[in-house]
PDB file of N, CA and C in Angstrom:
ATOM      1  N   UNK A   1      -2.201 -39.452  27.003  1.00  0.00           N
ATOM      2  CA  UNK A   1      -2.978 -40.496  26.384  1.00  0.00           C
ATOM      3  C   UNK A   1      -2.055 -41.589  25.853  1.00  0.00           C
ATOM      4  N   UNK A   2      -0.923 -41.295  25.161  1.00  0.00           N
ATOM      5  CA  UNK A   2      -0.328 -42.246  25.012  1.00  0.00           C
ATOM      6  C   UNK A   2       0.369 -42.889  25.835  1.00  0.00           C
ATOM      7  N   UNK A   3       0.822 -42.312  26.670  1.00  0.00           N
ATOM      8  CA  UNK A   3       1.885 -43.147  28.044  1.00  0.00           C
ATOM      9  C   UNK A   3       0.387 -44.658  28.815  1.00  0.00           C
ATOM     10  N   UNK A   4      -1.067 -43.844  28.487  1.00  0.00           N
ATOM     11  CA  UNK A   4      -1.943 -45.126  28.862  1.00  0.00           C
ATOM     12  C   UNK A   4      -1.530 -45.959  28.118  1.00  0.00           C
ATOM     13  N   UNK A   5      -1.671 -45.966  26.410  1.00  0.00           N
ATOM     14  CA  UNK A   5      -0.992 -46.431  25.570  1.00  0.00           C
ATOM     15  C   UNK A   5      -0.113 -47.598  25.885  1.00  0.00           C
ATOM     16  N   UNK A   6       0.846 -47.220  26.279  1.00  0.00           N
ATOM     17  CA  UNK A   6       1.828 -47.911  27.252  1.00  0.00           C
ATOM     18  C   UNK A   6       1.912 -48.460  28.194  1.00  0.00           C
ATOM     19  N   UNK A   7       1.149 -48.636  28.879  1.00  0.00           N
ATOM     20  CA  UNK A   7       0.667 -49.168  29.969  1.00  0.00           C
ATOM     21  C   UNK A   7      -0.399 -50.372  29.421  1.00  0.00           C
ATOM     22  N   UNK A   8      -0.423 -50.557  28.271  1.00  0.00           N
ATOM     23  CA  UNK A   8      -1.477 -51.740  27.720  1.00  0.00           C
ATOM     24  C   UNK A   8      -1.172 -53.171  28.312  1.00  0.00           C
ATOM     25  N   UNK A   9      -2.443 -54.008  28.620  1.00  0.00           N
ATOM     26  CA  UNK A   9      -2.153 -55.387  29.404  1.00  0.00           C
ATOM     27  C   UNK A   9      -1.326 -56.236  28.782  1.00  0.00           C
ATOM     28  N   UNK A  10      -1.654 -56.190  27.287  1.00  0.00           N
ATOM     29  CA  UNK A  10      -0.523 -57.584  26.304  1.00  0.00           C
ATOM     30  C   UNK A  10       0.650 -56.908  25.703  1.00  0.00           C
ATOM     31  N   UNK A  11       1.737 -57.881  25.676  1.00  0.00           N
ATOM     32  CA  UNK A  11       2.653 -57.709  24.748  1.00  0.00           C
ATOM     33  C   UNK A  11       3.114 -58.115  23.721  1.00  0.00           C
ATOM     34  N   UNK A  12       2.223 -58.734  22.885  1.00  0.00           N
ATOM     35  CA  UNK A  12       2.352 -59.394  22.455  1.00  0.00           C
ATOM     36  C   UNK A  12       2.858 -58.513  20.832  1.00  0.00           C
ATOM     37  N   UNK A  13       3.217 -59.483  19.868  1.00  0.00           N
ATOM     38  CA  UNK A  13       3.424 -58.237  18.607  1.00  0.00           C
ATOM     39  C   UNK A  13       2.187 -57.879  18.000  1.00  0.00           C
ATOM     40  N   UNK A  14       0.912 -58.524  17.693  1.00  0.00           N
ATOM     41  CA  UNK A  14       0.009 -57.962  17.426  1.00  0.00           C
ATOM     42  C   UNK A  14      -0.679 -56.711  18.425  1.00  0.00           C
ATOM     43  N   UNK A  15      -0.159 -57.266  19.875  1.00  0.00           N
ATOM     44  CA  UNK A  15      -1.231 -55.747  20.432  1.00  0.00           C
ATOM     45  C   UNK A  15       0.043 -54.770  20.575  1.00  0.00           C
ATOM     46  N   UNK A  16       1.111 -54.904  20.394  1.00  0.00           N
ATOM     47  CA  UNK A  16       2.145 -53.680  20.279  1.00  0.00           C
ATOM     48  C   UNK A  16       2.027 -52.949  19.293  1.00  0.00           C
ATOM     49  N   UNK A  17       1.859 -53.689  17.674  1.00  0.00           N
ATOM     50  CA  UNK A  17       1.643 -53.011  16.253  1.00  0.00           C
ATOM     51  C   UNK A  17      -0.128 -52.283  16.352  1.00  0.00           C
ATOM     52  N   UNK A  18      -0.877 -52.809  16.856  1.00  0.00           N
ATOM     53  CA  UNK A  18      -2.165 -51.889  17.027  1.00  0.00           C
ATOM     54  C   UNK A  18      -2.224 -51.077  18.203  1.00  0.00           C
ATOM     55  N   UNK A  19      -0.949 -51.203  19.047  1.00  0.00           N
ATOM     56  CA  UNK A  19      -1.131 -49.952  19.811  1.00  0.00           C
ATOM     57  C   UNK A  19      -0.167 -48.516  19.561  1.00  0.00           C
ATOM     58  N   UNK A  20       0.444 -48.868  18.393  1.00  0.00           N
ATOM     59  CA  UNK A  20       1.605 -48.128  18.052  1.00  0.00           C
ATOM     60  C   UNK A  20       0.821 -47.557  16.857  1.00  0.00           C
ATOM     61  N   UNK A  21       0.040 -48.360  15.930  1.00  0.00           N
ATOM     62  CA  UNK A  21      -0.987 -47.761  14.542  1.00  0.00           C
ATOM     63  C   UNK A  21      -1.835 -46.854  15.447  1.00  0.00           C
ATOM     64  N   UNK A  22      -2.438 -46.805  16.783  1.00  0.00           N
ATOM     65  CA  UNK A  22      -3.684 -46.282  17.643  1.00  0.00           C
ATOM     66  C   UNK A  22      -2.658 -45.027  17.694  1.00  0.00           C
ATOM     67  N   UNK A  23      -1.614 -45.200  18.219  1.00  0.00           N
ATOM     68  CA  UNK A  23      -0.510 -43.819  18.705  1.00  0.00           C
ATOM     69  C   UNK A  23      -0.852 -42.600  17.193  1.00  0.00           C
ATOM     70  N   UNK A  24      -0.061 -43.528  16.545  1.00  0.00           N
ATOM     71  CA  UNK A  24       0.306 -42.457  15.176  1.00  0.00           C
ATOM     72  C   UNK A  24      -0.906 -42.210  14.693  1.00  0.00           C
ATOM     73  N   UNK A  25      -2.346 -42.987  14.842  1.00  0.00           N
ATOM     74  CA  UNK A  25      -3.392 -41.968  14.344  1.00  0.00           C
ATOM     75  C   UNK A  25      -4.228 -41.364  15.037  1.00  0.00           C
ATOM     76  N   UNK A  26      -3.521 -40.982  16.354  1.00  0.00           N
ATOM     77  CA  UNK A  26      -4.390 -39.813  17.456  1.00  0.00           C
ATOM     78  C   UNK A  26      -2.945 -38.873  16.543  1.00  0.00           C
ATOM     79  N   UNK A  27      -1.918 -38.665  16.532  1.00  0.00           N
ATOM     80  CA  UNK A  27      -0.867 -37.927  16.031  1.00  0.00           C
ATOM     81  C   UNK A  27      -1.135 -37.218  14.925  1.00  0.00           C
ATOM     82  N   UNK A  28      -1.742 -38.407  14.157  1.00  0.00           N
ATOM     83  CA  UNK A  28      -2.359 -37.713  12.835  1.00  0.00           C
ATOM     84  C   UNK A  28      -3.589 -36.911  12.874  1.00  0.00           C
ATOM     85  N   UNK A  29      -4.400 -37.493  13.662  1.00  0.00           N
ATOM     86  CA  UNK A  29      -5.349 -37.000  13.762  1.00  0.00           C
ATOM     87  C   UNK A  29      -5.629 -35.184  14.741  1.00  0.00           C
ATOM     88  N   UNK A  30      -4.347 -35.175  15.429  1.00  0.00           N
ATOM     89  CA  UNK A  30      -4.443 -34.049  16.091  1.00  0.00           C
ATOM     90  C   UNK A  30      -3.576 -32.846  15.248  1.00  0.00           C
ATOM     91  N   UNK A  31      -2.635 -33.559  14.189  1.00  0.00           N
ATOM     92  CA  UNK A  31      -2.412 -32.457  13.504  1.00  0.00           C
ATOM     93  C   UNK A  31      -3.550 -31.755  12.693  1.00  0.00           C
ATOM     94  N   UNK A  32      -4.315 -32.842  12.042  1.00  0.00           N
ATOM     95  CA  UNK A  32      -5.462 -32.377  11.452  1.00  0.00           C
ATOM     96  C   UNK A  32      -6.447 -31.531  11.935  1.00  0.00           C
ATOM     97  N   UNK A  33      -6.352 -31.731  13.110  1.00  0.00           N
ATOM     98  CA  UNK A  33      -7.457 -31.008  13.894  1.00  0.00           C
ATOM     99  C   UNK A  33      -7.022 -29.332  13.789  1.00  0.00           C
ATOM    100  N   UNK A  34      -5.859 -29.284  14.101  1.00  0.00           N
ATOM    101  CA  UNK A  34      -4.765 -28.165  14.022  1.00  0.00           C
ATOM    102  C   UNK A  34      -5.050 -27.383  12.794  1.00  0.00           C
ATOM    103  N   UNK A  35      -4.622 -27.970  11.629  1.00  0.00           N
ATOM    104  CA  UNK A  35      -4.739 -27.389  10.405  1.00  0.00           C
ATOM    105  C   UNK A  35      -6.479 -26.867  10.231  1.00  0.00           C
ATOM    106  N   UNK A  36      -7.396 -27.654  10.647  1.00  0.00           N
ATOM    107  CA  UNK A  36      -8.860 -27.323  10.662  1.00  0.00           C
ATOM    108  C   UNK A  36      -8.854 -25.905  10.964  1.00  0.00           C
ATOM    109  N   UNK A  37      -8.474 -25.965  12.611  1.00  0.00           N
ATOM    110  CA  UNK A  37      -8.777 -24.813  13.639  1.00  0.00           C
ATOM    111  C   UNK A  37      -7.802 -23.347  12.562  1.00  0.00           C
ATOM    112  N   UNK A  38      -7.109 -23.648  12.549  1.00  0.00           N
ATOM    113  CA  UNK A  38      -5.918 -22.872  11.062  1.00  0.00           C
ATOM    114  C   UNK A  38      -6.801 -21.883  10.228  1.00  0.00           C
ATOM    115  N   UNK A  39      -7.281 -22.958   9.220  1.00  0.00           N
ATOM    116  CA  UNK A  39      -7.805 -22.445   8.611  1.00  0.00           C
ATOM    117  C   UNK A  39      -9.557 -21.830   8.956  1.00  0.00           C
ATOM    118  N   UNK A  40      -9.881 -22.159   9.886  1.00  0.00           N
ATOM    119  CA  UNK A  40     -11.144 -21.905  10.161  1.00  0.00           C
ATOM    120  C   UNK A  40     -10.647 -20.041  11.047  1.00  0.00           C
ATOM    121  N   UNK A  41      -9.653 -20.086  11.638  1.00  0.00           N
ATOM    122  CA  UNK A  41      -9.229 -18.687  12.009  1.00  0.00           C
ATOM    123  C   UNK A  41      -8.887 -17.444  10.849  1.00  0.00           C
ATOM    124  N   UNK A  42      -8.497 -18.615   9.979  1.00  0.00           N
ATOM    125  CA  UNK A  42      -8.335 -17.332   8.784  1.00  0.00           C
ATOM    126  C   UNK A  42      -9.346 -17.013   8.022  1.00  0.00           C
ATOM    127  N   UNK A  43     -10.669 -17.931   8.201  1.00  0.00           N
ATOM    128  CA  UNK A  43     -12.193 -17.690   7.585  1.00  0.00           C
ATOM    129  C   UNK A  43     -12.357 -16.530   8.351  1.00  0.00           C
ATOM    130  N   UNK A  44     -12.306 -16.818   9.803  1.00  0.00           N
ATOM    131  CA  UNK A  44     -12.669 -15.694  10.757  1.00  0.00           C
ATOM    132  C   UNK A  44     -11.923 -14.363  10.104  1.00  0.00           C
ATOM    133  N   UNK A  45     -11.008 -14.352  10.483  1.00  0.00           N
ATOM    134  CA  UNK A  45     -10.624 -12.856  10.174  1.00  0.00           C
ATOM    135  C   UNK A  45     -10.787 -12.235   8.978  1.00  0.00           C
ATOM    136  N   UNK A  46     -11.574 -13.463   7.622  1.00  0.00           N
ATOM    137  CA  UNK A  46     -11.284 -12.586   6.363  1.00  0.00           C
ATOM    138  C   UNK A  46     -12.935 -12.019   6.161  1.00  0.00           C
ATOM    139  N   UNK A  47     -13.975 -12.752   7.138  1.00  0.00           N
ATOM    140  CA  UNK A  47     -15.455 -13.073   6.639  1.00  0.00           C
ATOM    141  C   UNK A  47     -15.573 -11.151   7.710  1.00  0.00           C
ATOM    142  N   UNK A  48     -16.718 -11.028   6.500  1.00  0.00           N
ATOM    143  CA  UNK A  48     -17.436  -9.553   7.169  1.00  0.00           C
ATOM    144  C   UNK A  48     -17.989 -10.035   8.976  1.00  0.00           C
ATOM    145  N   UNK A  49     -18.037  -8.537   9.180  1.00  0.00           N
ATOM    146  CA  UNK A  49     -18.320  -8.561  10.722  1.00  0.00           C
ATOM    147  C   UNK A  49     -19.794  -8.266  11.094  1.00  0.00           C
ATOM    148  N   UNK A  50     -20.524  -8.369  10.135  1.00  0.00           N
ATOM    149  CA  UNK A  50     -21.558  -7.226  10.401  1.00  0.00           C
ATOM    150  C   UNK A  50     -22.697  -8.460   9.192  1.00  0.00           C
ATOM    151  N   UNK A  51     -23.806  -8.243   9.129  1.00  0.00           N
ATOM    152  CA  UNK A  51     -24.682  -9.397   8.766  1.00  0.00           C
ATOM    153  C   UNK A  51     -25.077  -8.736   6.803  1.00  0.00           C
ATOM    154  N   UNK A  52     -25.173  -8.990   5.957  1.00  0.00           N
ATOM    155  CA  UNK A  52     -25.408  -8.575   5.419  1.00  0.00           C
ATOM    156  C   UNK A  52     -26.397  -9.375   4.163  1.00  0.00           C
ATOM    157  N   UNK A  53     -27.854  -9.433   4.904  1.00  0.00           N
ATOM    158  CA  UNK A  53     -29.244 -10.334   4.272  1.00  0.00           C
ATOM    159  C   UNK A  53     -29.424 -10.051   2.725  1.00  0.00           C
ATOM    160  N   UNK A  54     -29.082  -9.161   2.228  1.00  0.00           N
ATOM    161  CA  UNK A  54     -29.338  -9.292   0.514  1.00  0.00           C
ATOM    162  C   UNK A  54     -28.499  -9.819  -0.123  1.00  0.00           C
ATOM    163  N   UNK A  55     -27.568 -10.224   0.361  1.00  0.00           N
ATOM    164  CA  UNK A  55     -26.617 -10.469  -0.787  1.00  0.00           C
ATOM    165  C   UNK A  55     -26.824 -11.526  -1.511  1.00  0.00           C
ATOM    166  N   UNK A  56     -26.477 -11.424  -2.773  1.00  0.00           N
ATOM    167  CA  UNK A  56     -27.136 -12.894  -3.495  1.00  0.00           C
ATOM    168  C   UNK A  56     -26.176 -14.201  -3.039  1.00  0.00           C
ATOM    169  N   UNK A  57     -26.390 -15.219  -3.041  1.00  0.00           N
ATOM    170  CA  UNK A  57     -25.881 -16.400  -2.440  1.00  0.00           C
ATOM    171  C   UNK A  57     -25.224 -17.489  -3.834  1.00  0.00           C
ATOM    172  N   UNK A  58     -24.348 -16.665  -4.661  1.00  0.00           N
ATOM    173  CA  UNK A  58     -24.305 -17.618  -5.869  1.00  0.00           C
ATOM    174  C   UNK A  58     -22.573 -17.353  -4.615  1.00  0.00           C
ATOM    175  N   UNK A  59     -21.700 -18.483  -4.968  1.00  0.00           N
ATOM    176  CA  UNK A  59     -20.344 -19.004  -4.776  1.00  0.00           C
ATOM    177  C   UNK A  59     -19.472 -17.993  -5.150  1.00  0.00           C
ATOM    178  N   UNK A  60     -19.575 -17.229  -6.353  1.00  0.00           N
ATOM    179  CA  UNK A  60     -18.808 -16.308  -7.069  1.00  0.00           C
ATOM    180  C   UNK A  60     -19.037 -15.049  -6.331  1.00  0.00           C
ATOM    181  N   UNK A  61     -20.247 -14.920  -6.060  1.00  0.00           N
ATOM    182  CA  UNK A  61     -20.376 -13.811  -5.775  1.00  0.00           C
ATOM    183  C   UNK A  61     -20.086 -13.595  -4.207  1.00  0.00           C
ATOM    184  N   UNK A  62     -20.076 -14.146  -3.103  1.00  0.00           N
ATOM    185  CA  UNK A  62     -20.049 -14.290  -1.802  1.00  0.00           C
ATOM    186  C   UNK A  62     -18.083 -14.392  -2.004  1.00  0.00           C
ATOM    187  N   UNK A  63     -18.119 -14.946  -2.601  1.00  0.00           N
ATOM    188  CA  UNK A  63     -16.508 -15.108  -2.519  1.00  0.00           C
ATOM    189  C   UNK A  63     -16.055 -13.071  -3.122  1.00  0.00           C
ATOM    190  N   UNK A  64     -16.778 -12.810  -3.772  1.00  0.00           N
ATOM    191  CA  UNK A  64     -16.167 -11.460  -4.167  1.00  0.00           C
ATOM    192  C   UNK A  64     -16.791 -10.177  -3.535  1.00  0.00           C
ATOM    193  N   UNK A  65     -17.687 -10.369  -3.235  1.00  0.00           N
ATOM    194  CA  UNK A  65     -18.923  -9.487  -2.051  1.00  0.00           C
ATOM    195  C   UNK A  65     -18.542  -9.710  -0.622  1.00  0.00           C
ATOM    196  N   UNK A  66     -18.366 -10.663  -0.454  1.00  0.00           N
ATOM    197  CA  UNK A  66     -17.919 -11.019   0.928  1.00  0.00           C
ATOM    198  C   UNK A  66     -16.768 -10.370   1.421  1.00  0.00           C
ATOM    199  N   UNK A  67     -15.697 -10.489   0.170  1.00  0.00           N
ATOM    200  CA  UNK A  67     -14.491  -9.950   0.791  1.00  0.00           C
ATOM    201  C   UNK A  67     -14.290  -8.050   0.618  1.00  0.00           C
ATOM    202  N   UNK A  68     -15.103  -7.795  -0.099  1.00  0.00           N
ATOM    203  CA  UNK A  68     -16.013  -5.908  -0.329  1.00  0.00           C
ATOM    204  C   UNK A  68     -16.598  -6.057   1.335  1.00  0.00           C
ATOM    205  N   UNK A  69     -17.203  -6.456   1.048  1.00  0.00           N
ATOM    206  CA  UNK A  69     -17.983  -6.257   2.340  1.00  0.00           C
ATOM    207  C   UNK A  69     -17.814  -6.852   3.661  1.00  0.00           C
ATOM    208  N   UNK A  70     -16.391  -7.231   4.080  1.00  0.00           N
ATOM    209  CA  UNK A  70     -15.137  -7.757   4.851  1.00  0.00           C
ATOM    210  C   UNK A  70     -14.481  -6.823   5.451  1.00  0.00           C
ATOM    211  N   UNK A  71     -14.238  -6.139   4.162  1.00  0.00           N
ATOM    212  CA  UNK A  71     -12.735  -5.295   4.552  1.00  0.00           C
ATOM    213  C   UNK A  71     -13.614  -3.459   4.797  1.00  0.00           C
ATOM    214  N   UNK A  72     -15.063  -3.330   3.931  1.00  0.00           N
ATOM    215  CA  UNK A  72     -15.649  -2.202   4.352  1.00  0.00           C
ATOM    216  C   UNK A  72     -16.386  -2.627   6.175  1.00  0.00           C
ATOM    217  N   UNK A  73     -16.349  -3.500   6.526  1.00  0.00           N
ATOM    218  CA  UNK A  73     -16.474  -3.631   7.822  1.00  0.00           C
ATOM    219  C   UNK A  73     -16.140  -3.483   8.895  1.00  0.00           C
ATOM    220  N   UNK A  74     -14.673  -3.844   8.528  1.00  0.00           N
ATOM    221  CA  UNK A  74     -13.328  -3.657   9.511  1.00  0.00           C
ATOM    222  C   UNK A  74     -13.534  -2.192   9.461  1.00  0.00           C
ATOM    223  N   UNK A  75     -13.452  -1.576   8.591  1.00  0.00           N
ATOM    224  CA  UNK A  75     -13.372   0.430   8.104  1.00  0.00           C
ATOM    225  C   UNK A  75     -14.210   0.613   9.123  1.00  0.00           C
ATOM    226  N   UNK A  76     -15.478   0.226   8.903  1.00  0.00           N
ATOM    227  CA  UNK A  76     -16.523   0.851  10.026  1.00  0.00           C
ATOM    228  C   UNK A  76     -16.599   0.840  11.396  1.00  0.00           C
ATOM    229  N   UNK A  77     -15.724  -0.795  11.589  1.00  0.00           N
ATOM    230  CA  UNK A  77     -15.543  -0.929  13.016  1.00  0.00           C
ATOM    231  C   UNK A  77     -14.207  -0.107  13.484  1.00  0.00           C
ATOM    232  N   UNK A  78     -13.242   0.030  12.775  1.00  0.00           N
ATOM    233  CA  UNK A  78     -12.513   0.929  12.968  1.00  0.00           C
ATOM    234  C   UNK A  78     -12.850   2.296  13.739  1.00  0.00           C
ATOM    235  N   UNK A  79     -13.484   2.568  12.541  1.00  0.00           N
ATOM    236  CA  UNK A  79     -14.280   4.417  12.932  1.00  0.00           C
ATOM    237  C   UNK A  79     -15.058   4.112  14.162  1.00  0.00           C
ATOM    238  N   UNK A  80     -16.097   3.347  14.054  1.00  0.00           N
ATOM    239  CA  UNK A  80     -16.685   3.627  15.277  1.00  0.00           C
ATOM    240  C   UNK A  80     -16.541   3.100  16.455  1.00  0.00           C
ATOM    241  N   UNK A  81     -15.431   2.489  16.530  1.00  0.00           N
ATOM    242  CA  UNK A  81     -14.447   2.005  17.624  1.00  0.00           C
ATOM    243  C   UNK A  81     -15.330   0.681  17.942  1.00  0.00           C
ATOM    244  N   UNK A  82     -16.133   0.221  17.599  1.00  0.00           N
ATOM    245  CA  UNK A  82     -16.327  -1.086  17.722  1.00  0.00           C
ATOM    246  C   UNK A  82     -15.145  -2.678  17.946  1.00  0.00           C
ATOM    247  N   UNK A  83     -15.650  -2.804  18.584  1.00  0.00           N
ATOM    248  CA  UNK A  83     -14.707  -4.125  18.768  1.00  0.00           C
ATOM    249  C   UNK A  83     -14.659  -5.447  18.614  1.00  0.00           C
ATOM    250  N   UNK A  84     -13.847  -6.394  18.264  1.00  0.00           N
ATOM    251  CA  UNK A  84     -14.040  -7.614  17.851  1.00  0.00           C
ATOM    252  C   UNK A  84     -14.906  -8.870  18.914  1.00  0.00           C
ATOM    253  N   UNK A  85     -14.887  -8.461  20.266  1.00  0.00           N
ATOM    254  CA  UNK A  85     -16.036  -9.229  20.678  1.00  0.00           C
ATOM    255  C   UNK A  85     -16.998  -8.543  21.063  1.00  0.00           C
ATOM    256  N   UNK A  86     -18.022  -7.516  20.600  1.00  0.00           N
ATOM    257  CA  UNK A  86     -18.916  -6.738  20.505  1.00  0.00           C
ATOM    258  C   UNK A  86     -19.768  -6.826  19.305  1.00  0.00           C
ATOM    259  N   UNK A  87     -20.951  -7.309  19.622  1.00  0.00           N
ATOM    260  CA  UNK A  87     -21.889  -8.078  18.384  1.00  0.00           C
ATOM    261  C   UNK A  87     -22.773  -6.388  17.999  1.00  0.00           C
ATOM    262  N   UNK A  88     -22.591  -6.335  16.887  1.00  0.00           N
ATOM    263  CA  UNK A  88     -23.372  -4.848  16.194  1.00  0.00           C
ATOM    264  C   UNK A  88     -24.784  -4.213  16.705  1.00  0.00           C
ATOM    265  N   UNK A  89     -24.748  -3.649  16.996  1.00  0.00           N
ATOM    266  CA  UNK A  89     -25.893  -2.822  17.582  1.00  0.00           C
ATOM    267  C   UNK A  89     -27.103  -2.675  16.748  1.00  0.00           C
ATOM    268  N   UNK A  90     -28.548  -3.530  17.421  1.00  0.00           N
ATOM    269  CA  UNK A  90     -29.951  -3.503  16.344  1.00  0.00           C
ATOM    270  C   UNK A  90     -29.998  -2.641  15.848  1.00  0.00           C
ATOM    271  N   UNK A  91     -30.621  -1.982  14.729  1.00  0.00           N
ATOM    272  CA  UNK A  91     -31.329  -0.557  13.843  1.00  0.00           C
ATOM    273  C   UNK A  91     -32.216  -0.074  14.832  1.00  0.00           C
ATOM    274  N   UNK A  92     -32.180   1.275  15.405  1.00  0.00           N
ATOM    275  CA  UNK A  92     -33.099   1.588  16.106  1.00  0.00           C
ATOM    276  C   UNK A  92     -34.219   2.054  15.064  1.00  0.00           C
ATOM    277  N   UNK A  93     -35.613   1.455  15.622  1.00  0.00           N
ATOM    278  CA  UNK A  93     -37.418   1.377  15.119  1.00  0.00           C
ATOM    279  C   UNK A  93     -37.383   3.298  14.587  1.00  0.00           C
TER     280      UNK A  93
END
């Protein structure tokens, strides 16, 4: 993308300085993207595996229930050999 960049029709110093500001904020912008994907992987691995509908929904509590009921998840998928792209099996009727 940037070598198109480079290949721009004018040379002038105004379209060199806005094609050089365009460079450094795809640069910036793709580190950011980076750090997103980052931290959105470490949501993944810390958030429970398994659905859990009662829990009350206050901030405090999801932040401290969540991670109880995170790490007793992993335990279960452990034991029952469940696996990380294997979505939990309905309650049988």
């Amino acid at each position: 993308m940037i070598e198109s960049l480079e290949r721009g029709r004018g040379n002038s110093a105004a379209e060199l300085d806005a094609r050089g500001r365009l460079a450094t904020s795809l640069v910036i912008a793709s580190s950011r993207h980076e750090a997103v994907e980052e931290k959105m992987e470490q949501a993944e691995r810390a958030a429970p595996t398994r659905p859990h509908p009662n829990t009350p929904s206050g901030s405090v509590v999801q932040k401290t229930a969540g991670l109880a009921a995170a790490v007793l998840d992993k335990v279960r998928d452990a034991v029952t050999g469940r696996k990380d792209d294997q979505p939990p099996r309905p309650p049988r009727p």
